[in-house]
PDB file of N, CA and C in Angstrom:
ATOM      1  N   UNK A   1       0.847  -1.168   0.000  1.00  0.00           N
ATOM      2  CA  UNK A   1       0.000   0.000   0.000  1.00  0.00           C
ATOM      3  C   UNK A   1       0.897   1.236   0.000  1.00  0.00           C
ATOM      4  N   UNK A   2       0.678   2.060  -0.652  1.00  0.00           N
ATOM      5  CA  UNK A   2       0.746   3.586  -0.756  1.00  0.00           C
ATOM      6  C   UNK A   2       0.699   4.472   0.141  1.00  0.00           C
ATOM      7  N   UNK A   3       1.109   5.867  -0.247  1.00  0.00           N
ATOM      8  CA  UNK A   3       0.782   7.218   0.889  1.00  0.00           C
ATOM      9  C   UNK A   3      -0.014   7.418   0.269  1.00  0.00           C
ATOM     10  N   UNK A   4      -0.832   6.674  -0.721  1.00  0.00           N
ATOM     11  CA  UNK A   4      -2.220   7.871  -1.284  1.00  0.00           C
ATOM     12  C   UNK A   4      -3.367   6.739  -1.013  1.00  0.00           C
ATOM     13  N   UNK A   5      -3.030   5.835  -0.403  1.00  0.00           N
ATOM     14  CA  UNK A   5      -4.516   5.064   0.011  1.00  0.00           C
ATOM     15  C   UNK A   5      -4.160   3.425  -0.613  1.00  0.00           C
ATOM     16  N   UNK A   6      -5.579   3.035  -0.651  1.00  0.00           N
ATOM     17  CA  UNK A   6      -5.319   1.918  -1.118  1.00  0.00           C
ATOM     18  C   UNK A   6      -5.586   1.972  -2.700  1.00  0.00           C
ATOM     19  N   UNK A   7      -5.259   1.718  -3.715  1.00  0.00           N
ATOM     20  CA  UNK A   7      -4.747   1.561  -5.215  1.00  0.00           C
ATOM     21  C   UNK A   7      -5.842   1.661  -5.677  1.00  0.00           C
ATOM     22  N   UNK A   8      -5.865   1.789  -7.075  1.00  0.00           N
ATOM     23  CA  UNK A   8      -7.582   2.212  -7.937  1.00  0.00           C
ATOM     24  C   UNK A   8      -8.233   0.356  -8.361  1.00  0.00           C
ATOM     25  N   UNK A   9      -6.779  -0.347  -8.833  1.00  0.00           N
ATOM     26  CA  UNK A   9      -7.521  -2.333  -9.054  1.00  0.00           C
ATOM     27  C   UNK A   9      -8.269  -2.635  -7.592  1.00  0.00           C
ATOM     28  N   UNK A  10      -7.550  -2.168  -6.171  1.00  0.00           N
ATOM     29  CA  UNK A  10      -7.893  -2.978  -5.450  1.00  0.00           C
ATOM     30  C   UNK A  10      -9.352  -2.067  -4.780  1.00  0.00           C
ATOM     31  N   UNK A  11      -9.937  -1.192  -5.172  1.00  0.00           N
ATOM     32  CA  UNK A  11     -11.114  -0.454  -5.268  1.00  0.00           C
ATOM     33  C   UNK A  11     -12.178  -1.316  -5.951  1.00  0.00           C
ATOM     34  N   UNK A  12     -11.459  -1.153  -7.177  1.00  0.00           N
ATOM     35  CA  UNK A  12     -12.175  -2.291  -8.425  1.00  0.00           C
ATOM     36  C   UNK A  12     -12.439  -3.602  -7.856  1.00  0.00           C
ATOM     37  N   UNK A  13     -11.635  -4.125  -7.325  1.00  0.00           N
ATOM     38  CA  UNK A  13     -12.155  -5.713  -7.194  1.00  0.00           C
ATOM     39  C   UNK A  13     -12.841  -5.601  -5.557  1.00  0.00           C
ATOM     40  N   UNK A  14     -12.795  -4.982  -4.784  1.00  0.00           N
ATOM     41  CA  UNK A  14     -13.516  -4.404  -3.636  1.00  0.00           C
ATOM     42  C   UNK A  14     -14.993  -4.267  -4.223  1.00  0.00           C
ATOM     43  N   UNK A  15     -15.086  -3.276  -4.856  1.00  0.00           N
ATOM     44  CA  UNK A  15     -16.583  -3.263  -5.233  1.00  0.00           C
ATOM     45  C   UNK A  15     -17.150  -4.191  -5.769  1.00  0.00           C
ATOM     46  N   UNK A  16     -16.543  -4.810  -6.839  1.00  0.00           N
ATOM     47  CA  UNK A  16     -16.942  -6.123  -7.735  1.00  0.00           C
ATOM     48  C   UNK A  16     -17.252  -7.193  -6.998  1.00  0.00           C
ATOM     49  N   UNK A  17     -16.682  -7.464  -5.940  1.00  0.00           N
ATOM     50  CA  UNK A  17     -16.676  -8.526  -5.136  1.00  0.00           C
ATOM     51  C   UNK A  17     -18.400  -8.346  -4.473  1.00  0.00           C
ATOM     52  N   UNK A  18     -18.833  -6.899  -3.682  1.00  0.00           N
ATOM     53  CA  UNK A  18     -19.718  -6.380  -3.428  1.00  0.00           C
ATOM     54  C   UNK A  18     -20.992  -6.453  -3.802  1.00  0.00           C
ATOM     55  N   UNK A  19     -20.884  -6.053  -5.387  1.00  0.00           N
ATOM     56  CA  UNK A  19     -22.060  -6.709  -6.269  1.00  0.00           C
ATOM     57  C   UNK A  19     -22.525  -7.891  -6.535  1.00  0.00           C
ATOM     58  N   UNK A  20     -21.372  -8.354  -6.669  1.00  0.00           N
ATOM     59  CA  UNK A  20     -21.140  -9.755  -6.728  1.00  0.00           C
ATOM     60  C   UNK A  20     -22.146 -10.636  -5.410  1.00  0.00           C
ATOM     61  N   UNK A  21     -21.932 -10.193  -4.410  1.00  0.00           N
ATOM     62  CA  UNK A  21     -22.624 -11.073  -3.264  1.00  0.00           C
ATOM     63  C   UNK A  21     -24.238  -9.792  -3.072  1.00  0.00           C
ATOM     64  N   UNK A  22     -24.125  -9.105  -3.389  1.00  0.00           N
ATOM     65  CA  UNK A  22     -25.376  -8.624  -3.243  1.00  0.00           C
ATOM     66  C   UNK A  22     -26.690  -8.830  -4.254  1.00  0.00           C
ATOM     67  N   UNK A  23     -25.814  -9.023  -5.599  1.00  0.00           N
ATOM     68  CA  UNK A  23     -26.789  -9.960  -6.702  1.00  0.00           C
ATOM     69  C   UNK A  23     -26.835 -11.445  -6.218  1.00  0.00           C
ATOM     70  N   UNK A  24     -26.199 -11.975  -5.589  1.00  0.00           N
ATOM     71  CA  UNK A  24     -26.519 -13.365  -5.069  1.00  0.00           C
ATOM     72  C   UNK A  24     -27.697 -13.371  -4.270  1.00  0.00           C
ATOM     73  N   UNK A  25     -27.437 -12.174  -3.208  1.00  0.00           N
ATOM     74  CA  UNK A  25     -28.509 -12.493  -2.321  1.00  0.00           C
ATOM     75  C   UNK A  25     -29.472 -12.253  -2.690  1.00  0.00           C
ATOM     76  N   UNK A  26     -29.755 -11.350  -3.357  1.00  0.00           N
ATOM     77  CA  UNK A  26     -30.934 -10.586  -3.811  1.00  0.00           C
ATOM     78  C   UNK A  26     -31.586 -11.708  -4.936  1.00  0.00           C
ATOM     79  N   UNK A  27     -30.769 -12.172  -5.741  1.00  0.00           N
ATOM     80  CA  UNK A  27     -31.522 -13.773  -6.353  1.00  0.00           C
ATOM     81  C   UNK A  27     -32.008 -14.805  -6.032  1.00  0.00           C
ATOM     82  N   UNK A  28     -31.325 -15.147  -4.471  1.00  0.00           N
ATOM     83  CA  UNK A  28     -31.579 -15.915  -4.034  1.00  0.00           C
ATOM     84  C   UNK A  28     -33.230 -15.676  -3.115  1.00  0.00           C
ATOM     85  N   UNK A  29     -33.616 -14.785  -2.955  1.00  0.00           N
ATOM     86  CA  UNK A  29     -34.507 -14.068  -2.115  1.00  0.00           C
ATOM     87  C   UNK A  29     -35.549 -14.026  -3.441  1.00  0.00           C
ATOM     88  N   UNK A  30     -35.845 -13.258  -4.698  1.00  0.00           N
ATOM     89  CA  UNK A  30     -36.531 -13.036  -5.554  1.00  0.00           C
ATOM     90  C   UNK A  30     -37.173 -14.151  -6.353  1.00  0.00           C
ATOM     91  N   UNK A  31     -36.044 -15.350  -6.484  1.00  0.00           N
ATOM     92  CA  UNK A  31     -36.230 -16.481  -7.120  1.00  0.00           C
ATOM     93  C   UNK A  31     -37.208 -17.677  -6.005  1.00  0.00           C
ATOM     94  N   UNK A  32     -37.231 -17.272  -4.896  1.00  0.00           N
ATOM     95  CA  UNK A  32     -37.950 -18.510  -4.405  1.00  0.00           C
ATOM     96  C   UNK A  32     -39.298 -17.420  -4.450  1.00  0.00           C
ATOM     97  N   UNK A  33     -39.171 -16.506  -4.069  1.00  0.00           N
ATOM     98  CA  UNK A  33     -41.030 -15.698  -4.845  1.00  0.00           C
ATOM     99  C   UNK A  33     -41.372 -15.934  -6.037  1.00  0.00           C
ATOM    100  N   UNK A  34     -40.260 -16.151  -7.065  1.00  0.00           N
ATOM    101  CA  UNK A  34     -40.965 -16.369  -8.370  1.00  0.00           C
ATOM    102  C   UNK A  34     -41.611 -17.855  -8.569  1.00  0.00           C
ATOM    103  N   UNK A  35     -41.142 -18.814  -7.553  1.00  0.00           N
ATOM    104  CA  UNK A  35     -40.829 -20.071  -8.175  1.00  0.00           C
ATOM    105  C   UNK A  35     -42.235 -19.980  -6.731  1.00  0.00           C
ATOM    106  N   UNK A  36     -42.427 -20.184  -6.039  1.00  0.00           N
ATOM    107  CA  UNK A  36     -43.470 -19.797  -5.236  1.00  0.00           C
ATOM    108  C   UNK A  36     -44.496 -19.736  -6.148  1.00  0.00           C
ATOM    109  N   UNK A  37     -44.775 -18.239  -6.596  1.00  0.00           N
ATOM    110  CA  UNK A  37     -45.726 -17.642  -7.520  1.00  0.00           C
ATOM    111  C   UNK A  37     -46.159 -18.770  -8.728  1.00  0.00           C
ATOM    112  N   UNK A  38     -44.610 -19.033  -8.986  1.00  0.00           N
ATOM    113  CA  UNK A  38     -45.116 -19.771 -10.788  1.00  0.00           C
ATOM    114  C   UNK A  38     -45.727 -20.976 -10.464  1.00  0.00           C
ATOM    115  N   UNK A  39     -45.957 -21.968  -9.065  1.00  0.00           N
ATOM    116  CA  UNK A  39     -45.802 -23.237  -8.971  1.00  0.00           C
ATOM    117  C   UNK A  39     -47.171 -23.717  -8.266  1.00  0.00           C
ATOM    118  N   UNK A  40     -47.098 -22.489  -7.266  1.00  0.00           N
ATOM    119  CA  UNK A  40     -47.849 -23.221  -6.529  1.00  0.00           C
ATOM    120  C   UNK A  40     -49.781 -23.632  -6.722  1.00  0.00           C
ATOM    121  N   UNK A  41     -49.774 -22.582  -7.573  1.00  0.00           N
ATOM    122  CA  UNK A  41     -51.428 -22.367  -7.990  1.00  0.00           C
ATOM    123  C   UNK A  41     -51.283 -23.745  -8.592  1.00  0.00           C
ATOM    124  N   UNK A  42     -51.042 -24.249  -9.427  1.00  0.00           N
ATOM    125  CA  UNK A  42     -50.724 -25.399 -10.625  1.00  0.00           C
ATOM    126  C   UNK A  42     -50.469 -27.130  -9.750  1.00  0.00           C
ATOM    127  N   UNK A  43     -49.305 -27.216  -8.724  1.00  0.00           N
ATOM    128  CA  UNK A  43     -48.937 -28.119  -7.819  1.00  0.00           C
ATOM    129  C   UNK A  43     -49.067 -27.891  -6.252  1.00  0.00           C
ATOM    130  N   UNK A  44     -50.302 -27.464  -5.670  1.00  0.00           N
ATOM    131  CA  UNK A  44     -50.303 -27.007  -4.198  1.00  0.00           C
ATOM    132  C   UNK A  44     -49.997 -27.818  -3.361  1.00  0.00           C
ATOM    133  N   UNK A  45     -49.768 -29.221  -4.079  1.00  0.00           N
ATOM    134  CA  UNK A  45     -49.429 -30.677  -3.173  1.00  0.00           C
ATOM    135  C   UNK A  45     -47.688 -30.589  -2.856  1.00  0.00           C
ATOM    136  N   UNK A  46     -47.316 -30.465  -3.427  1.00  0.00           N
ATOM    137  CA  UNK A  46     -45.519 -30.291  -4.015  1.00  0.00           C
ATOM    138  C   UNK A  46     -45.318 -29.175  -3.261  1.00  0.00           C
ATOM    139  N   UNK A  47     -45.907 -28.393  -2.601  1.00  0.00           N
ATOM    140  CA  UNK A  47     -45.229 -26.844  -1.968  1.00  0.00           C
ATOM    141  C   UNK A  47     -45.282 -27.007  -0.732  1.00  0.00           C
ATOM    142  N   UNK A  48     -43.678 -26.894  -0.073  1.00  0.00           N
ATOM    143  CA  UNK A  48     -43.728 -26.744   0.916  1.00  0.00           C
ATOM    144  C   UNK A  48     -42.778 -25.576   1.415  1.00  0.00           C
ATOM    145  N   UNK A  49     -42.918 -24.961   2.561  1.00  0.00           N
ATOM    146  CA  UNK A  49     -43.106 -23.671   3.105  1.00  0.00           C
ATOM    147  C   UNK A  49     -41.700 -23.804   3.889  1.00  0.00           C
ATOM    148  N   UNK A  50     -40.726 -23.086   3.404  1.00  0.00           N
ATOM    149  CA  UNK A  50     -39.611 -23.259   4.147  1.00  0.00           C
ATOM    150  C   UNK A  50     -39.664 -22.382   5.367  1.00  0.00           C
ATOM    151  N   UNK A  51     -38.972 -23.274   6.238  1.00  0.00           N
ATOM    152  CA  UNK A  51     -39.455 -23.264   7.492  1.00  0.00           C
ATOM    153  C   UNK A  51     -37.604 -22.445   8.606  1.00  0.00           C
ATOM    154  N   UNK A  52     -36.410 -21.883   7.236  1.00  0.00           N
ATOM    155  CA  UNK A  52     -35.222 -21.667   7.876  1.00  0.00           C
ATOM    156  C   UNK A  52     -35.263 -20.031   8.439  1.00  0.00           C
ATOM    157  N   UNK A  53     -35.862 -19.630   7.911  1.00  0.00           N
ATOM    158  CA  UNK A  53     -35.727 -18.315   8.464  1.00  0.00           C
ATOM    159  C   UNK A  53     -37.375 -17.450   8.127  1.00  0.00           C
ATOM    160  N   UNK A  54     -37.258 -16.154   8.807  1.00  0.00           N
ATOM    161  CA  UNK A  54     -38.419 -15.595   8.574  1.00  0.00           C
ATOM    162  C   UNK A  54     -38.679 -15.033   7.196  1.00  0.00           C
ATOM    163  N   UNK A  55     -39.501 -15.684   6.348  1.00  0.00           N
ATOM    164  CA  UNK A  55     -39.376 -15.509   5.045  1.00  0.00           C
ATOM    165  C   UNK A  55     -40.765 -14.647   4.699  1.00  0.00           C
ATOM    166  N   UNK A  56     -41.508 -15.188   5.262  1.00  0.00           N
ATOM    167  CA  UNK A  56     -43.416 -15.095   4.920  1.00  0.00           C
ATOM    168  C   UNK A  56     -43.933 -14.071   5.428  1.00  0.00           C
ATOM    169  N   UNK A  57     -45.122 -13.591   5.459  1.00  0.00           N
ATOM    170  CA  UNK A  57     -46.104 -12.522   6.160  1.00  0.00           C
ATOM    171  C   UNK A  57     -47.240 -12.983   5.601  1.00  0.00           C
ATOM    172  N   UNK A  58     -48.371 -12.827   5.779  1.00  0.00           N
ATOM    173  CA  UNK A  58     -50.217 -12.974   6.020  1.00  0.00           C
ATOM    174  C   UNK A  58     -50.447 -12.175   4.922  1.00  0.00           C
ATOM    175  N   UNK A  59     -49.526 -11.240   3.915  1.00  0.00           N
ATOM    176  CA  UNK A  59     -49.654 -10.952   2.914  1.00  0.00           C
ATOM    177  C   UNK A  59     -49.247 -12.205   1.635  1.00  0.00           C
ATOM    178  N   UNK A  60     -48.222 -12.991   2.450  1.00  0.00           N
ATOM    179  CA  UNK A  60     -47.573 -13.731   0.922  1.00  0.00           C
ATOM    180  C   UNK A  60     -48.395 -14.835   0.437  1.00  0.00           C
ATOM    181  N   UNK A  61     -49.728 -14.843   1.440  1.00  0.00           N
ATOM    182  CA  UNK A  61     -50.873 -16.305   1.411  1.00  0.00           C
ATOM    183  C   UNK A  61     -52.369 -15.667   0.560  1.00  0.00           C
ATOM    184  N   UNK A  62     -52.891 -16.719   0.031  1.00  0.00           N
ATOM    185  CA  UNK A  62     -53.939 -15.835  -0.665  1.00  0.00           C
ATOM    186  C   UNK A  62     -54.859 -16.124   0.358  1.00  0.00           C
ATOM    187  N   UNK A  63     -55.192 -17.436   1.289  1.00  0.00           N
ATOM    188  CA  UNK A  63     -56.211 -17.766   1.964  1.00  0.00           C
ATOM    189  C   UNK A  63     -55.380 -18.193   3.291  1.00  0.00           C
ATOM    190  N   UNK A  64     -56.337 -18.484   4.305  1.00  0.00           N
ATOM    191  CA  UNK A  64     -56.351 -18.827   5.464  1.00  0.00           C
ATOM    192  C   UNK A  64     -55.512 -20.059   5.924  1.00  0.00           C
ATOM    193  N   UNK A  65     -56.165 -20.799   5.130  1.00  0.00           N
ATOM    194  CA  UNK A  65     -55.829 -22.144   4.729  1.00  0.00           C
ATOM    195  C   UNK A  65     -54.308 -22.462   4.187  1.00  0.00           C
ATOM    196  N   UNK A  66     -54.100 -21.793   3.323  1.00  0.00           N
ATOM    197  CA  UNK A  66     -52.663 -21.702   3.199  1.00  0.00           C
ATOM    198  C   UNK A  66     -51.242 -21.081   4.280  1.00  0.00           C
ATOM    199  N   UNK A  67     -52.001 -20.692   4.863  1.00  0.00           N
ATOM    200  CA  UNK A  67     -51.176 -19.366   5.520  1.00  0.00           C
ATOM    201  C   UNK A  67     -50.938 -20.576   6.987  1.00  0.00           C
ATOM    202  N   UNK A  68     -52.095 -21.448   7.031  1.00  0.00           N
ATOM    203  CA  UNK A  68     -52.281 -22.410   8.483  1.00  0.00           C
ATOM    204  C   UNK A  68     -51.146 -23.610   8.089  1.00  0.00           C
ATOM    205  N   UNK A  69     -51.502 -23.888   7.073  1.00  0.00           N
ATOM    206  CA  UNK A  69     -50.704 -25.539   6.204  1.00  0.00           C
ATOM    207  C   UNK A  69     -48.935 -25.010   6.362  1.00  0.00           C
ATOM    208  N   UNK A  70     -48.809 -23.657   6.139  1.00  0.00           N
ATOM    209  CA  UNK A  70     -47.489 -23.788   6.323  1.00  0.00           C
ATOM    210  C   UNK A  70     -46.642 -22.794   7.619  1.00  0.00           C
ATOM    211  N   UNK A  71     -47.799 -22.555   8.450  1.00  0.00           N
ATOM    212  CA  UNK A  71     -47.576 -22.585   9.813  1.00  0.00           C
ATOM    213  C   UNK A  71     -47.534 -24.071  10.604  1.00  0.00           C
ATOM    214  N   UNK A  72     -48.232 -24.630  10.163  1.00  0.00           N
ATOM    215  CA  UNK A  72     -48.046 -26.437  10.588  1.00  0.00           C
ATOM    216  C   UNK A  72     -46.768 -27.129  10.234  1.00  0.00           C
ATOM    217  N   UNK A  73     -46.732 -26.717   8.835  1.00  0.00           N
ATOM    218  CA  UNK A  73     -45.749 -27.404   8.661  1.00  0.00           C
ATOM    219  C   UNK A  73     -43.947 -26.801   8.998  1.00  0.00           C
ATOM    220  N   UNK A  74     -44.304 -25.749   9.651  1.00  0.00           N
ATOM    221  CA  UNK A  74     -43.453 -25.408  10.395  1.00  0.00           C
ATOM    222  C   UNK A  74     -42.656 -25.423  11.531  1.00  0.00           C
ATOM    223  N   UNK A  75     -44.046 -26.056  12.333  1.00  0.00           N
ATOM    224  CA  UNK A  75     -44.118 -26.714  13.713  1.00  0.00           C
ATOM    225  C   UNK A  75     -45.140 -26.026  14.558  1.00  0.00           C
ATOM    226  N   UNK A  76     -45.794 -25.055  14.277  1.00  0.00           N
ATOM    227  CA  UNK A  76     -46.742 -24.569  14.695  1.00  0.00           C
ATOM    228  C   UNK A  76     -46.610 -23.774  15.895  1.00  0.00           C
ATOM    229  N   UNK A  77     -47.275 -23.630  17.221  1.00  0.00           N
ATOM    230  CA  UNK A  77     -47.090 -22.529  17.534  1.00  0.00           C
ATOM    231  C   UNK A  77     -45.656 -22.912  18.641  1.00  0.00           C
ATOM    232  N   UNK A  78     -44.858 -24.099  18.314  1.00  0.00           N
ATOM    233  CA  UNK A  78     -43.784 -24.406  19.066  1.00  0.00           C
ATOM    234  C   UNK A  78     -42.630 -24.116  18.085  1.00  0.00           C
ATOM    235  N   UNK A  79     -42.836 -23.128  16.949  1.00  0.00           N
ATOM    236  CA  UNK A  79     -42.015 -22.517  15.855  1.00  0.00           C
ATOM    237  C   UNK A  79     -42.468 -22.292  15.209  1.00  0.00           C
ATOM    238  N   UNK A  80     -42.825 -20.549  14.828  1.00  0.00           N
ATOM    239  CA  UNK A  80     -44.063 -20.060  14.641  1.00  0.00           C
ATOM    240  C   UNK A  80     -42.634 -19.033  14.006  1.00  0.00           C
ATOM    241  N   UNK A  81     -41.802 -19.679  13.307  1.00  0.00           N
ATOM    242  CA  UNK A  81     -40.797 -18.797  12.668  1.00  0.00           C
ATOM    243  C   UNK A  81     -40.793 -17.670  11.817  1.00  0.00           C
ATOM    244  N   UNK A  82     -42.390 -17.463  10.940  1.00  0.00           N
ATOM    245  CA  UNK A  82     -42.631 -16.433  10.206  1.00  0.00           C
ATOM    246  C   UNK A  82     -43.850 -15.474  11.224  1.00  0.00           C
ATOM    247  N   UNK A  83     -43.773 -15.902  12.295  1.00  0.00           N
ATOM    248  CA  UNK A  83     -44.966 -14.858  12.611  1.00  0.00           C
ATOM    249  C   UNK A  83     -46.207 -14.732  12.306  1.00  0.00           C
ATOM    250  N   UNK A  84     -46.808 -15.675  11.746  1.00  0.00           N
ATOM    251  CA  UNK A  84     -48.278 -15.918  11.171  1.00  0.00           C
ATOM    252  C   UNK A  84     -49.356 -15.791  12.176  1.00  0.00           C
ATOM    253  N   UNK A  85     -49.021 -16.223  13.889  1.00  0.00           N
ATOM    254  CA  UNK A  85     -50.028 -16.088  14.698  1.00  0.00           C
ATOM    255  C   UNK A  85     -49.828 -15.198  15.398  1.00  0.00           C
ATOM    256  N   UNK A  86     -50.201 -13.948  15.304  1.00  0.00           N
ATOM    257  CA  UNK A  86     -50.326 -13.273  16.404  1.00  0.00           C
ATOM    258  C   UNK A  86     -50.884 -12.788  17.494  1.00  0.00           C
ATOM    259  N   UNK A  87     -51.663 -13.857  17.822  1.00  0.00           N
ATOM    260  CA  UNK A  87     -52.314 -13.655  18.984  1.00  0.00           C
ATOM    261  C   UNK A  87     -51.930 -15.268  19.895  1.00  0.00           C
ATOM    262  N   UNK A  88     -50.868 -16.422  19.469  1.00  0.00           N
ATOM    263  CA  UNK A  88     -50.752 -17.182  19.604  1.00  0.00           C
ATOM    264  C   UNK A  88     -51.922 -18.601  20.141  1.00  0.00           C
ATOM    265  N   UNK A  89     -52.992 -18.306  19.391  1.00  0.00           N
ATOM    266  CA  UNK A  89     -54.154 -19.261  19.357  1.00  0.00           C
ATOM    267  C   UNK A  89     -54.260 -20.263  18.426  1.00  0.00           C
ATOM    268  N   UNK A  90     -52.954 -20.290  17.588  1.00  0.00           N
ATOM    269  CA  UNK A  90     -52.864 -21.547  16.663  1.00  0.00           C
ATOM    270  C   UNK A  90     -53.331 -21.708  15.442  1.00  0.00           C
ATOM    271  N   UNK A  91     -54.034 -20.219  15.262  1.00  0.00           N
ATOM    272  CA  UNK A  91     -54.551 -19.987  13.899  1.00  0.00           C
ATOM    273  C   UNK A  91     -53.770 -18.966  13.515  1.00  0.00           C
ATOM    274  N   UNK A  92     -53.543 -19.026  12.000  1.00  0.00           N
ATOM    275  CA  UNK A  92     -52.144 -18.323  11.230  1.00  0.00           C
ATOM    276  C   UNK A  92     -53.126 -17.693  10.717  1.00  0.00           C
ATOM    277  N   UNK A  93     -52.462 -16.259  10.548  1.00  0.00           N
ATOM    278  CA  UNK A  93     -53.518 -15.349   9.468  1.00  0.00           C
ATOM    279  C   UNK A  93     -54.789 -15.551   9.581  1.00  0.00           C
ATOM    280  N   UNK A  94     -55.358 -15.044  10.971  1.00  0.00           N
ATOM    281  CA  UNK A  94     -56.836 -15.468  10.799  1.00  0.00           C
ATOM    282  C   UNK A  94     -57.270 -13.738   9.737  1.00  0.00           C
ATOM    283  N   UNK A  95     -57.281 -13.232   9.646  1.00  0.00           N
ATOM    284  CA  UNK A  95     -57.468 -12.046   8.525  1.00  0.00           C
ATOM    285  C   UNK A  95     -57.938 -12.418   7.155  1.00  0.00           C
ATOM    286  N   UNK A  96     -57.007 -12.980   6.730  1.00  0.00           N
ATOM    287  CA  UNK A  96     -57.459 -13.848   5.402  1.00  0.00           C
ATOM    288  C   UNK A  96     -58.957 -14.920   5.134  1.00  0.00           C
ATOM    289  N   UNK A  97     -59.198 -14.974   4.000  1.00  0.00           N
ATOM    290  CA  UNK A  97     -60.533 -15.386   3.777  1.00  0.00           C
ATOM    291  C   UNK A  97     -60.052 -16.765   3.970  1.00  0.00           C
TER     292      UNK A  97
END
């Protein structure tokens, strides 16, 4: 390194690197909504509701019913990882039709 900082390549591959993992994440996040969206109307048997982190909200369900199936299959209100019940009575998204 320099008296004038760190060099203009190692800027370059600093940022690149940057984009680089921020288009990852950001694909990785967009692509399970698309694949969500494209799949599930068509195969509702085949979908299941990942259960690793807080992914969901009482907006991402069209019905009640859906919003419950993958609060269950989550573990229900003994890992209630997306927050679906909030009043903890075991019904997810009661709001929804």
């Amino acid at each position: 390194m320099n008296k004038r900082g760190l060099g203009g390549w190692t800027w370059f591959w600093i940022i690149l690197f940057f984009i680089i993992i921020t288009s990852m994440i950001t694909h990785s996040y967009y692509r399970h909504a698309i694949y969500r969206d494209m799949y599930y109307d068509d195969y509702p048997e085949y979908y299941t509701c990942d259960c690793d982190s807080n992914q969901y909200n009482c907006d991402d369900f069209k019905t009640q019913a859906e919003a419950q199936e993958c609060f269950e299959a989550c573990g229900g209100l003994s890992n209630d990882i997306h927050y679906l019940d909030g009043d903890n009575d075991g019904k997810a998204c009661e709001s929804l039709p």
